[in-house]
Protein backbone atom coordinates (compact mmCIF):
# COMPACT_ATOMS: atom_id res chain seq x y z
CA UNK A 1 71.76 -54.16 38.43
CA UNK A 2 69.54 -56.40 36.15
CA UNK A 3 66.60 -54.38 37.86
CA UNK A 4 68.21 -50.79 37.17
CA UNK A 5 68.34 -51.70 33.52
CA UNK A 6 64.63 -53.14 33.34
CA UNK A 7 63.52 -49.93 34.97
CA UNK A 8 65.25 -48.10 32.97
CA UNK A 9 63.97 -49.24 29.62
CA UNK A 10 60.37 -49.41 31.36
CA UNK A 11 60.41 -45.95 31.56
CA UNK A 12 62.12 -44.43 28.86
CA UNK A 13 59.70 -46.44 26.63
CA UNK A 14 56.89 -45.00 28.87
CA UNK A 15 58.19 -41.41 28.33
CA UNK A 16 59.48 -41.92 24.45
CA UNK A 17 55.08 -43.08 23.93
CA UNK A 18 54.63 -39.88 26.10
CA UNK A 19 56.37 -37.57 23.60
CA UNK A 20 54.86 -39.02 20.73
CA UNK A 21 51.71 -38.68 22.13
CA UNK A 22 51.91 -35.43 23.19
CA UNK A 23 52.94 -33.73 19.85
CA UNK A 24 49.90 -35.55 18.28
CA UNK A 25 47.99 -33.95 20.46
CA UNK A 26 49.44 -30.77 20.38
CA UNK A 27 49.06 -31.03 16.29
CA UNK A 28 45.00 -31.89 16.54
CA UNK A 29 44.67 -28.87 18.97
CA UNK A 30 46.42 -26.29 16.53
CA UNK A 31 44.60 -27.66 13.00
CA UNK A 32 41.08 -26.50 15.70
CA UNK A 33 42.67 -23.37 16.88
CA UNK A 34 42.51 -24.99 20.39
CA UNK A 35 44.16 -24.51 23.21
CA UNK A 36 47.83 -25.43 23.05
CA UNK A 37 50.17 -27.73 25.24
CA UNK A 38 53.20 -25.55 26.42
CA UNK A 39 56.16 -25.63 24.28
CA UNK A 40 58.43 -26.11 27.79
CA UNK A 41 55.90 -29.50 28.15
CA UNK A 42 58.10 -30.62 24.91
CA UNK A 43 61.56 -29.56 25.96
CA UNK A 44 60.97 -31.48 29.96
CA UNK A 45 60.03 -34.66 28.40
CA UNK A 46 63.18 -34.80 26.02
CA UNK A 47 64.70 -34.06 29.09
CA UNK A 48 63.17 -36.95 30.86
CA UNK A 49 64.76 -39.41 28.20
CA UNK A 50 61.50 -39.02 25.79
CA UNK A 51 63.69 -37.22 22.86
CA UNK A 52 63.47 -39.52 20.72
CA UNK A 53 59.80 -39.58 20.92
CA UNK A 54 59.14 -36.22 20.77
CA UNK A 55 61.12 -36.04 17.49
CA UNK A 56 59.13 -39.33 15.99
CA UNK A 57 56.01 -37.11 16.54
CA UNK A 58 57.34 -34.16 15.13
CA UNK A 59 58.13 -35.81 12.07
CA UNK A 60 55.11 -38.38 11.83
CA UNK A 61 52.79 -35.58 12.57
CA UNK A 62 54.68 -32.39 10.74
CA UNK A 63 54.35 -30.65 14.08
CA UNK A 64 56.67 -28.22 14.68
CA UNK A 65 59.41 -28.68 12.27
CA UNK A 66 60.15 -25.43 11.24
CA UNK A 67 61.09 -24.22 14.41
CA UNK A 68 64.95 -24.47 14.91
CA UNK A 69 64.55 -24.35 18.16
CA UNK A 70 62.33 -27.47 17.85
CA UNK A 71 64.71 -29.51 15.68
CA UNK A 72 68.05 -28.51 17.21
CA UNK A 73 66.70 -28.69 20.54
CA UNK A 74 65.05 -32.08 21.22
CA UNK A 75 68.08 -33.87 19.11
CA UNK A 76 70.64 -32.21 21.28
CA UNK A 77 69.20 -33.12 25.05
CA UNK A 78 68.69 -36.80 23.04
CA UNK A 79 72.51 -36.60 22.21
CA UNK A 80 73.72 -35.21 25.18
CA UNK A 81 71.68 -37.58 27.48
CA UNK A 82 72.51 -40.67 25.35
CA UNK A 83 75.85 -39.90 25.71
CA UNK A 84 76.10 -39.36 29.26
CA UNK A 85 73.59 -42.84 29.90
CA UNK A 86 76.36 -44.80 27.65
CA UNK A 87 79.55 -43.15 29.27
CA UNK A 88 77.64 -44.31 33.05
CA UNK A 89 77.24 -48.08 31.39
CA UNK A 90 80.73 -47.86 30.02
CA UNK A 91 82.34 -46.81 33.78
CA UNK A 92 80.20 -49.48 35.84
CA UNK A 93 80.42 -52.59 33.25
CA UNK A 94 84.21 -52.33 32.64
């Protein structure tokens, strides 16, 4: 179990860096009227556990923050997912 847990945070740290990452990028490209990463890009790594991330960059970089869909979105697969991860942990550790 110890393994599943290390794993775990391994990779939603990997994915959470991902997100951040990603929006910065996605900011640079738009300020050059550059090509654009793929708003469903966004939406599968909050799915993937990088929410959190995705919303750091958002704010850090002012990327997308006027979009509803943006800011309702990414916190609500974070909430939902979080949820679901914590109700799994409660289940197997009690």
């Amino acid at each position: 179990m110890d393994i599943v847990i290390k794993i775990s945070a391994v990779w939603l740290l990997i994915v959470n860096l991902y997100g951040f990452i990603l929006c910065r990028i996605d900011k640079k490209r738009a300020v050059k009227h550059l090509w654009r990463i793929p708003e469903k890009r966004f939406f599968i790594t909050a799915f993937l556990g990088g929410g959190p991330g995705v919303l750091a960059g958002m704010y850090t970089f002012r990327h997308k923050t006027k979009h509803v869909r943006f800011t309702a979105g990414i916190p609500a697969i974070s909430i939902v997912e979080y949820v679901l991860i914590f109700l799994l942990l409660w289940k197997v550790w009690r």
